[in-house]
C-alpha atoms as a PDB file:
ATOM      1  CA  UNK A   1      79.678 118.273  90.985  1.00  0.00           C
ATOM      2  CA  UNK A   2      76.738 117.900  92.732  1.00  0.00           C
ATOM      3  CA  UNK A   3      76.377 117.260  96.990  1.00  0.00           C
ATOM      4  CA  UNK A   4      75.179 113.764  96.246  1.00  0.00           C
ATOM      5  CA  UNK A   5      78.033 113.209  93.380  1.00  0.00           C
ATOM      6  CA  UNK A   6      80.693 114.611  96.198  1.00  0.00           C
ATOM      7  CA  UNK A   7      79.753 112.505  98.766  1.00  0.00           C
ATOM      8  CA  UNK A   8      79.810 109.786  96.495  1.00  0.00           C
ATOM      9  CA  UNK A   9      83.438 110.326  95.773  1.00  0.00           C
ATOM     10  CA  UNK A  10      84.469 110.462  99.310  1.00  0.00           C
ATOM     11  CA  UNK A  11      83.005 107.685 100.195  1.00  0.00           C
ATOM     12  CA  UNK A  12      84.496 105.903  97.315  1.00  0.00           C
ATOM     13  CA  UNK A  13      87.628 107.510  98.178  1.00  0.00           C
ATOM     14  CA  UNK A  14      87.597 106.365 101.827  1.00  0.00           C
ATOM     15  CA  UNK A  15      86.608 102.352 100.477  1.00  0.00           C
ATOM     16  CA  UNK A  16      89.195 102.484  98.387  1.00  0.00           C
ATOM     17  CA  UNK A  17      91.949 103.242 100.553  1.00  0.00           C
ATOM     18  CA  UNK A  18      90.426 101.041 103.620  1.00  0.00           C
ATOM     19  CA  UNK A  19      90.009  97.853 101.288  1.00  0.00           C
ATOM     20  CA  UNK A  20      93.494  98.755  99.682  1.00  0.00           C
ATOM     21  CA  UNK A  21      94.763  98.808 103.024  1.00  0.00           C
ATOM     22  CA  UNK A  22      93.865  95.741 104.874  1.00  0.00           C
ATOM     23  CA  UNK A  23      92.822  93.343 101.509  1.00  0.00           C
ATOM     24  CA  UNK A  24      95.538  94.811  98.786  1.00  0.00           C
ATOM     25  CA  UNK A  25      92.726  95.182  96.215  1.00  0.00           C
ATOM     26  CA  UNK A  26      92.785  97.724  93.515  1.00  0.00           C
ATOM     27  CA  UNK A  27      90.234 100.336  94.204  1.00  0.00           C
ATOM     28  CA  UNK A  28      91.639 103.389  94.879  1.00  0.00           C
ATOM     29  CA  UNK A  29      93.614 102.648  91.135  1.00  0.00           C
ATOM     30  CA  UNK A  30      90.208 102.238  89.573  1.00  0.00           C
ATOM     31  CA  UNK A  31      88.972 105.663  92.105  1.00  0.00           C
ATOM     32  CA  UNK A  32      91.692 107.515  89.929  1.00  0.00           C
ATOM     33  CA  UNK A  33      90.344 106.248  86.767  1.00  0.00           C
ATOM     34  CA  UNK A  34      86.890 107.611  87.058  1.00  0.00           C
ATOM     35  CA  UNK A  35      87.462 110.358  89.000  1.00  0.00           C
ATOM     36  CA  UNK A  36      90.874 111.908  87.754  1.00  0.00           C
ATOM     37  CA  UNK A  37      90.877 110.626  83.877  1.00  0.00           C
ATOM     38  CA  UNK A  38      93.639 108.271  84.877  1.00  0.00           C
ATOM     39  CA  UNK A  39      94.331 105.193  82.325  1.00  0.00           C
ATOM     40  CA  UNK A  40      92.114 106.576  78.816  1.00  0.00           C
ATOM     41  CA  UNK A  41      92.146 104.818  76.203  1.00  0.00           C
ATOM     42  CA  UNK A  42      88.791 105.726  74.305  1.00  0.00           C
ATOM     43  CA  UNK A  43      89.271 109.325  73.438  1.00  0.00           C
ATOM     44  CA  UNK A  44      88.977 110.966  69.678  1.00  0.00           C
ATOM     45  CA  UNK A  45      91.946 112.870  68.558  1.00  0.00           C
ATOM     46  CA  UNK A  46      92.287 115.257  65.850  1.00  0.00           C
ATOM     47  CA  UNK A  47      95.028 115.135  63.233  1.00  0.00           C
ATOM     48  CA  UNK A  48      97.282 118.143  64.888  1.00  0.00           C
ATOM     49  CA  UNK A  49      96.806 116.930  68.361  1.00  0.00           C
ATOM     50  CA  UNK A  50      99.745 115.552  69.706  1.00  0.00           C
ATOM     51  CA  UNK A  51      99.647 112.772  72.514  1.00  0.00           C
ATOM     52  CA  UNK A  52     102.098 111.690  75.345  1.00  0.00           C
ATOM     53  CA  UNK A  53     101.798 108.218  76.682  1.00  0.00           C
ATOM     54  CA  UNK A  54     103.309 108.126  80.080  1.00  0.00           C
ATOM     55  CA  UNK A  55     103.665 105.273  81.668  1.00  0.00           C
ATOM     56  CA  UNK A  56     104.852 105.031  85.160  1.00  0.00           C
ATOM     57  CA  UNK A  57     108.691 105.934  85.885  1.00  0.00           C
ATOM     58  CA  UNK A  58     109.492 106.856  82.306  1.00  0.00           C
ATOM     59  CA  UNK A  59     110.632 110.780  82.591  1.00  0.00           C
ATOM     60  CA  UNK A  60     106.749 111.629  82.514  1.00  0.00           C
ATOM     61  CA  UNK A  61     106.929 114.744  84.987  1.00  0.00           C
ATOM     62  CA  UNK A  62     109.876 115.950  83.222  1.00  0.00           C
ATOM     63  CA  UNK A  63     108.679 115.782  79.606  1.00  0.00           C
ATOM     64  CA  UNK A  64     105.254 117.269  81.422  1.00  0.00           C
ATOM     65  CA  UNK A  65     106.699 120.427  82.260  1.00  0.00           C
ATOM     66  CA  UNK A  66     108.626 121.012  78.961  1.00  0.00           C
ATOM     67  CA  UNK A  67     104.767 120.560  77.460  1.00  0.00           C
ATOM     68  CA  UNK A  68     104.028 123.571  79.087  1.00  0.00           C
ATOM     69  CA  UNK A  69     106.726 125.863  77.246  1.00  0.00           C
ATOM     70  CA  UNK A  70     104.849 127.337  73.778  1.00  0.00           C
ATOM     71  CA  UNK A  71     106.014 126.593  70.775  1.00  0.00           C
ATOM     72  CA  UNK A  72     106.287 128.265  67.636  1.00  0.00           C
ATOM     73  CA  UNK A  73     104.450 125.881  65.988  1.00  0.00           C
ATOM     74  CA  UNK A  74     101.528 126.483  68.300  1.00  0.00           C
ATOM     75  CA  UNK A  75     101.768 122.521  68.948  1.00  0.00           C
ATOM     76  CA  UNK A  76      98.701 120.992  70.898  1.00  0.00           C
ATOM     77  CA  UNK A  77      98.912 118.465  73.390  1.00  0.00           C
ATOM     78  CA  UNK A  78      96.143 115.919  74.586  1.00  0.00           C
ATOM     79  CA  UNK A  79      95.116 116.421  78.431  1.00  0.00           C
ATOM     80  CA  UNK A  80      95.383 113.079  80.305  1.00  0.00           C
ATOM     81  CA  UNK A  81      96.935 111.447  83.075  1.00  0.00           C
ATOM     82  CA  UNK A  82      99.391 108.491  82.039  1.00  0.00           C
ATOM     83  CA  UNK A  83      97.209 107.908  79.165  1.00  0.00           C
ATOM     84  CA  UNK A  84      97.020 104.828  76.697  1.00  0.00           C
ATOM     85  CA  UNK A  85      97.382 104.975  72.710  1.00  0.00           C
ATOM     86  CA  UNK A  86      93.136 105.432  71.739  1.00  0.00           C
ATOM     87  CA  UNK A  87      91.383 102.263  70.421  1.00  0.00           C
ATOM     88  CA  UNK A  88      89.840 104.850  68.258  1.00  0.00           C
ATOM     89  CA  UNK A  89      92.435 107.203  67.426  1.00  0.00           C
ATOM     90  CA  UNK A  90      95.497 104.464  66.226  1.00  0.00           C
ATOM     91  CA  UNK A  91      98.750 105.762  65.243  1.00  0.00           C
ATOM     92  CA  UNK A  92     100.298 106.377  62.602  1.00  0.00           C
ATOM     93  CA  UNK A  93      96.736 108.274  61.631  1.00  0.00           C
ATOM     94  CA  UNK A  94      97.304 110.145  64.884  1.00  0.00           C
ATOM     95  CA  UNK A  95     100.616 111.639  66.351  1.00  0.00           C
ATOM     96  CA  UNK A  96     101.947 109.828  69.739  1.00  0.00           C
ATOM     97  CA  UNK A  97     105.326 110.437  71.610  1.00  0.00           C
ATOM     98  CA  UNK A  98     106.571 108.384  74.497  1.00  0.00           C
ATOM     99  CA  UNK A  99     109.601 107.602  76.584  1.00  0.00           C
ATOM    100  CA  UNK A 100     110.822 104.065  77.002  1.00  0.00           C
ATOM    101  CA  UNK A 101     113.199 102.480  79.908  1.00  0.00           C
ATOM    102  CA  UNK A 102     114.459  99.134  80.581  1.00  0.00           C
ATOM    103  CA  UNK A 103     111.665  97.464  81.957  1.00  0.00           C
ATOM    104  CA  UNK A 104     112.695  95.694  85.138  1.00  0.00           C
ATOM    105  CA  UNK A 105     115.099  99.159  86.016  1.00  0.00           C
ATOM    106  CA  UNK A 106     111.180 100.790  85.398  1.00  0.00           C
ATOM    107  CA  UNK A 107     109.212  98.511  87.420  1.00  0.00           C
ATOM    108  CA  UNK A 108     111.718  97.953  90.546  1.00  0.00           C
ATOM    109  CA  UNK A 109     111.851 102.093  90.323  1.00  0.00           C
ATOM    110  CA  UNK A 110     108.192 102.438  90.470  1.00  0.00           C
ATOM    111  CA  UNK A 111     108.132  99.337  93.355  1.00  0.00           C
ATOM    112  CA  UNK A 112     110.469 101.460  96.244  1.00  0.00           C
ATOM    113  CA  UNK A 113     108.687 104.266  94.893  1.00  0.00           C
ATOM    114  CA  UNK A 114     104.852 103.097  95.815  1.00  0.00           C
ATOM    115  CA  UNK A 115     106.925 101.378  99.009  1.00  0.00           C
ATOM    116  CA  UNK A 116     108.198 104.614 100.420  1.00  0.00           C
ATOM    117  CA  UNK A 117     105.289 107.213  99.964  1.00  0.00           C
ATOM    118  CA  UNK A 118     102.357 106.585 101.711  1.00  0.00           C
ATOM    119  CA  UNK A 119      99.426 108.367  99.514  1.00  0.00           C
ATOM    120  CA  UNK A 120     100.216 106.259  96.176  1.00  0.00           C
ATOM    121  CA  UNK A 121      97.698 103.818  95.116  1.00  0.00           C
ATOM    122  CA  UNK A 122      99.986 100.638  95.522  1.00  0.00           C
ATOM    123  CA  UNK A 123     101.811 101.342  98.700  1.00  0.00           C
ATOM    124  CA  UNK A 124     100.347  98.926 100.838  1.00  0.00           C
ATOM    125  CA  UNK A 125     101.363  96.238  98.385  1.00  0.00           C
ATOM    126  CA  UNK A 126     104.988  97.353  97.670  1.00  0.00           C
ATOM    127  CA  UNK A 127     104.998  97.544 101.206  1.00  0.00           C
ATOM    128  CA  UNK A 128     104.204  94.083 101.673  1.00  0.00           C
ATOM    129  CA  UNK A 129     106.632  93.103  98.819  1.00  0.00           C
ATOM    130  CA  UNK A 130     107.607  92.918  95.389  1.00  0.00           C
ATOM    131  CA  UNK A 131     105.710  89.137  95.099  1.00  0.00           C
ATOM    132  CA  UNK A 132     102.553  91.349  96.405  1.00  0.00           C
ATOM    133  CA  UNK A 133     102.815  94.488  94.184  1.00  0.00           C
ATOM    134  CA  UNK A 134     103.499  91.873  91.282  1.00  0.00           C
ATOM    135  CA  UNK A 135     100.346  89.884  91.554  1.00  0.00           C
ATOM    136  CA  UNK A 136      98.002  92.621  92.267  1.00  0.00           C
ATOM    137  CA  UNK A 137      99.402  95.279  90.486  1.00  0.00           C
ATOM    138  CA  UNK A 138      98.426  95.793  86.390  1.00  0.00           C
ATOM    139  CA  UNK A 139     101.409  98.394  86.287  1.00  0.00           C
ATOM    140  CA  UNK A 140     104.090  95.854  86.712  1.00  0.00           C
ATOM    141  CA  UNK A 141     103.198  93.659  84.324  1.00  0.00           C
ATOM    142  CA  UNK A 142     103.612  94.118  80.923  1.00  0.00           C
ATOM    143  CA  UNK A 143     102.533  98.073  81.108  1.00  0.00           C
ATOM    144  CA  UNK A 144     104.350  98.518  77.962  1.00  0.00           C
ATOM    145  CA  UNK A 145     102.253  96.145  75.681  1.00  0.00           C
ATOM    146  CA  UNK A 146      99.136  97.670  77.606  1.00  0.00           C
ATOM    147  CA  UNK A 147      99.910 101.341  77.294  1.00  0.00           C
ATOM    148  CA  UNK A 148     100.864 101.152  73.150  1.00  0.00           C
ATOM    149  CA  UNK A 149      98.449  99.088  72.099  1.00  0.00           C
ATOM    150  CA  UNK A 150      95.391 100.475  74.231  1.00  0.00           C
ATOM    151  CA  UNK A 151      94.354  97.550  75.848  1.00  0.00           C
ATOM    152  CA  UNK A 152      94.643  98.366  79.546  1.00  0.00           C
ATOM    153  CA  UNK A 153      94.636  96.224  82.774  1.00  0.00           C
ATOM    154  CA  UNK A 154      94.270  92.948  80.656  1.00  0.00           C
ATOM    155  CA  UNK A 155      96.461  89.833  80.600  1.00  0.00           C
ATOM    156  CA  UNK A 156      98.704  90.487  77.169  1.00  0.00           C
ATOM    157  CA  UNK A 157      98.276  87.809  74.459  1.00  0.00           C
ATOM    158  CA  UNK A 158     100.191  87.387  71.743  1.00  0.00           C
ATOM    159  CA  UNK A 159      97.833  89.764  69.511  1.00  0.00           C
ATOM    160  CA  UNK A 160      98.196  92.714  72.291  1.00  0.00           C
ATOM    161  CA  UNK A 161     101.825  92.394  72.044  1.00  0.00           C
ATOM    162  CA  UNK A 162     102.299  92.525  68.001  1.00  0.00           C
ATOM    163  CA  UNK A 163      99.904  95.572  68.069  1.00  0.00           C
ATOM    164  CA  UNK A 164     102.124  97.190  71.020  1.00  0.00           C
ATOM    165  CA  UNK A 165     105.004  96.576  68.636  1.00  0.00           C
ATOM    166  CA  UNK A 166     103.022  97.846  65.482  1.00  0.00           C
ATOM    167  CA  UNK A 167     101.814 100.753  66.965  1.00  0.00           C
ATOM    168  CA  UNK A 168     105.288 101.901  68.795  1.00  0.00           C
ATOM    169  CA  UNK A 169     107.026 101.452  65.232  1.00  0.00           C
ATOM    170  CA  UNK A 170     104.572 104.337  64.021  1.00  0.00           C
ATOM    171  CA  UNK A 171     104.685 106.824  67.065  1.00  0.00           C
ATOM    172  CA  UNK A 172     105.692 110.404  66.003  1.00  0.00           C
ATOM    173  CA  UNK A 173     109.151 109.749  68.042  1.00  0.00           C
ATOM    174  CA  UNK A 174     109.978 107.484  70.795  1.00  0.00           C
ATOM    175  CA  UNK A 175     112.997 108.644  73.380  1.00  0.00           C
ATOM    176  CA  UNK A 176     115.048 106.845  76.099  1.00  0.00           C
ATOM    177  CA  UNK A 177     115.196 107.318  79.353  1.00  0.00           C
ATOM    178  CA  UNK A 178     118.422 106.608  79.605  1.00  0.00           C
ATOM    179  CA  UNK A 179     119.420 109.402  76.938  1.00  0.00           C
ATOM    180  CA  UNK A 180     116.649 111.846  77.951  1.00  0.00           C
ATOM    181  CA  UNK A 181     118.367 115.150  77.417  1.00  0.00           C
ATOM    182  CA  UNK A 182     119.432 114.215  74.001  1.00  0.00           C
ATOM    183  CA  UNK A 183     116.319 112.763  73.369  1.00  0.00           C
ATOM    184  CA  UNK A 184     114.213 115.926  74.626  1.00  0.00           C
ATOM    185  CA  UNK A 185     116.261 118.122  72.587  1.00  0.00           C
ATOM    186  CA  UNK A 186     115.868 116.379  69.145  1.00  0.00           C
ATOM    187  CA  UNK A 187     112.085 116.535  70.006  1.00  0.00           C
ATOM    188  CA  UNK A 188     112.716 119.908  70.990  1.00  0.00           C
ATOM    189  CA  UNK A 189     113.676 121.039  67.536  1.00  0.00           C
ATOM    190  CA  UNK A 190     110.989 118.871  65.959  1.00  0.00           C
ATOM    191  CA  UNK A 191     108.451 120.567  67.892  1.00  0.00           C
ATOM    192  CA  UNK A 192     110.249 123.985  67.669  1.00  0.00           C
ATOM    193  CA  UNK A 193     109.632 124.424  71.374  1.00  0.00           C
ATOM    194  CA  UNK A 194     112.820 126.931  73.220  1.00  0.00           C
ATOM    195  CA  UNK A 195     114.195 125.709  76.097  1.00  0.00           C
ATOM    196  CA  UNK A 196     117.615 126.428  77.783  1.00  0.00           C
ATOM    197  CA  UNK A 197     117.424 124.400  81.228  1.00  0.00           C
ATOM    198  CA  UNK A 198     116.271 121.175  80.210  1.00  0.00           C
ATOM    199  CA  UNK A 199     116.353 118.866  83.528  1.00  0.00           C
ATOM    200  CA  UNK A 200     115.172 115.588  84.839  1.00  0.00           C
ATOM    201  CA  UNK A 201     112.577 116.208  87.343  1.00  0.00           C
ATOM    202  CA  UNK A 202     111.468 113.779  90.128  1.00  0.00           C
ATOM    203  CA  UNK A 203     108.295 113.853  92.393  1.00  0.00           C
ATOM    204  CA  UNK A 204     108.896 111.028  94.017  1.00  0.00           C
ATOM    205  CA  UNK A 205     112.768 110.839  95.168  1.00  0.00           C
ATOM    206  CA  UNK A 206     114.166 107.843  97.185  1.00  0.00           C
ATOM    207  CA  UNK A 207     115.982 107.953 100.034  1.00  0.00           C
ATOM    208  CA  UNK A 208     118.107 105.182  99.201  1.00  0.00           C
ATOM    209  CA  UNK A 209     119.134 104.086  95.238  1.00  0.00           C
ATOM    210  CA  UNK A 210     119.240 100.161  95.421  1.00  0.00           C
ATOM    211  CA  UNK A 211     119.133  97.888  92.304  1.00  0.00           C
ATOM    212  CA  UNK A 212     117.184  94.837  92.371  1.00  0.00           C
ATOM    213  CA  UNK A 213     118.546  91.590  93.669  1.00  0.00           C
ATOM    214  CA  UNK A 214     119.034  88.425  91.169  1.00  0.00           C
ATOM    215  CA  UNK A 215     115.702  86.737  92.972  1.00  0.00           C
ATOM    216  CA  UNK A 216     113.955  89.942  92.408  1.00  0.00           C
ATOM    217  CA  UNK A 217     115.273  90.196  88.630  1.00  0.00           C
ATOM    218  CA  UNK A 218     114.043  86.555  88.342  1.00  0.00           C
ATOM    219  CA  UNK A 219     110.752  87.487  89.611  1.00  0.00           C
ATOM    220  CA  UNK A 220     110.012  90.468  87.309  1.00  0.00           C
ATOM    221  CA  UNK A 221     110.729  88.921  84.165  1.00  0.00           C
ATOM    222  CA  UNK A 222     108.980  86.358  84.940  1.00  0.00           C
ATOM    223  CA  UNK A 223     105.895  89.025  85.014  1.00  0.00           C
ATOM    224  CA  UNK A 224     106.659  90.982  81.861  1.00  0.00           C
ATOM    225  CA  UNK A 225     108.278  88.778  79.444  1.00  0.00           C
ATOM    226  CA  UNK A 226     106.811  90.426  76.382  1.00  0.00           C
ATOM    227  CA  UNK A 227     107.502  93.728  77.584  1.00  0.00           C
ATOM    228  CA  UNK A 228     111.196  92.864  77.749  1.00  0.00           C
ATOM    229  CA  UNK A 229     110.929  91.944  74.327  1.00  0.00           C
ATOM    230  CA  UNK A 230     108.929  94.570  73.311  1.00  0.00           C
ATOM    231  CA  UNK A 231     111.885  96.820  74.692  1.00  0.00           C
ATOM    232  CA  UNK A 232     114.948  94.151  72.943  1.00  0.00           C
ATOM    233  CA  UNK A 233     112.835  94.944  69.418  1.00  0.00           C
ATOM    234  CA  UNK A 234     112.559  98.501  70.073  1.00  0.00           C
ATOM    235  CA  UNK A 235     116.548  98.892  70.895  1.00  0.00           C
ATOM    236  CA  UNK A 236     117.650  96.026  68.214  1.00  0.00           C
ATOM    237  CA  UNK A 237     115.755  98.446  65.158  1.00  0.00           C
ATOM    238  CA  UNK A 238     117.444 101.628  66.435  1.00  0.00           C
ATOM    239  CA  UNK A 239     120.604 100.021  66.554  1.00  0.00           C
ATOM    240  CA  UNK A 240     120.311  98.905  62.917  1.00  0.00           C
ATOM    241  CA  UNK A 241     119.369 102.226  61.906  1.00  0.00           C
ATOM    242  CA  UNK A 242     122.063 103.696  63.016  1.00  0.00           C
ATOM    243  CA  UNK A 243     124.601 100.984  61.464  1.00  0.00           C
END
C-alpha cells in the first residue's frame, strides 16, 4: 500500500471512529469491510475448498483455531473474516460449515460484549443501549438470514429468508453452540483433523454473565423474527431426524 493509499486509511479510520462516536453511524463497520475483508459475500470457490461462516458470538474463534490443526485429508479452508455464503459460489455446489446459537442468547452476548470493550465497532451504541445497538446495528437483526443466504446488511424479505433456510439445509454440517464439543468432534472425524484438547475459546470475556430481561427479550424478537424461525426450523428437522 501506497503513502497516499495509507493515509487514506487513517484518515478513514479516524472518521469512522469520530462519527461512530458522537453520531452512532456505521463507518468504522463498513472501514472493516474494505480494509480487512470483513462481511464477503462475492468470492469464487473451488469444489475442495471448504468455507466457515461465522457470524458474531457463534464459537467462531474456537472453531478458528482448530482450522489451523492439518489434516490428513489436506482439507482447505477459505480465508475471510465472518464471511457470508457467496452469491456466486451457492451451496450445496460448494462446501459450507457453520455454528448456530439461539438467537436472542447470540445477540444479547454480542450486545455486553460491544458494551464492555472499547475498540469494537458498535461500542458506542451498546453503550448507549440495546434500543440503540438494535436500530443501528445490521448484526442484530436477522444476521442469520443475512449470513446464509449472502445478502448482507439488507432488510430480510420473505425471499432472503427461504433462501437462508434453503441454503443452511445444504451446508456440509451445521453444529450448535450449545453442544460445541460434540459437535467439533463429529466434524473432527469428518474432516480427519487430530485434536486432543478441544476447548471453547473467548476473546472477548465479560466481567459479569447476565441474561436478558423480559423487556429486552421483547425487544430483540421483535428485531429478528425470521431469524428465530430460521433457528425453530433448523432445531425442529434435527429433532425429527433423530426420532
Amino acid at each position: 500500500m501506497n503513502l497516499k493509499n495509507k493515509l487514506k486509511k487513517e484518515i478513514f479510520r479516524l472518521f469512522s471512529k469520530i462519527s461512530d462516536k458522537l453520531f452512532y453511524t456505521s463507518y468504522f463497520n463498513n472501514f472493516q469491510k474494505y480494509y480487512a475483508n470483513y462481511y464477503q459475500n462475492d468470492y469464487k470457490l473451488s469444489k475442495d475448498i471448504f468455507v466457515h461462516i461465522h457470524v458474531p458470538r457463534t464459537c467462531g474463534t474456537s472453531f478458528s483455531e482448530i482450522l489451523k490443526l492439518p489434516s490428513k485429508k489436506n482439507i482447505k479452508f477459505f480465508k475471510g473474516v465472518h464471511t457470508a455464503v457467496s452469491l456466486i459460489s451457492p451451496p450445496p455446489e460448494f462446501n459450507y460449515i457453520t455454528f448456530i446459537r439461539e438467537p436472542i442468547e447470540r445477540i444479547y452476548s454480542y450486545y455486553l460484549m460491544q458494551k464492555e470493550y472499547k475498540k469494537l465497532a458498535y461500542h458506542h451504541h451498546a453503550k448507549k443501549g440495546l434500543d440503540c445497538l438494535l436500530e443501528k446495528c445490521w448484526l442484530v437483526r436477522n444476521a442469520y438470514c443475512q449470513y446464509f443466504s449472502g445478502y448482507l446488511q439488507q432488510d430480510v424479505s420473505s425471499e432472503i429468508f427461504n433462501l437462508a433456510k434453503k441454503n443452511l439445509e445444504n451446508f456440509f454440517f451445521v453444529g450448535e453452540y450449545e453442544n460445541f464439543e460434540n459437535d467439533i468432534k463429529k466434524l473432527m472425524l469428518v474432516l480427519d483433523i487430530e485434536c486432543n484438547n478441544i476447548q471453547h475459546i473467548n476473546n472477548y470475556k465479560r466481567k459479569l454473565k447476565t441474561v436478558p430481561n423480559t423487556d429486552e427479550i421483547r425487544k430483540i424478537k421483535f428485531y429478528n423474527y425470521l431469524d428465530v424461525k430460521l433457528y425453530d426450523n433448523f432445531k425442529n428437522k434435527k429433532n425429527s431426524v433423530i426420532l
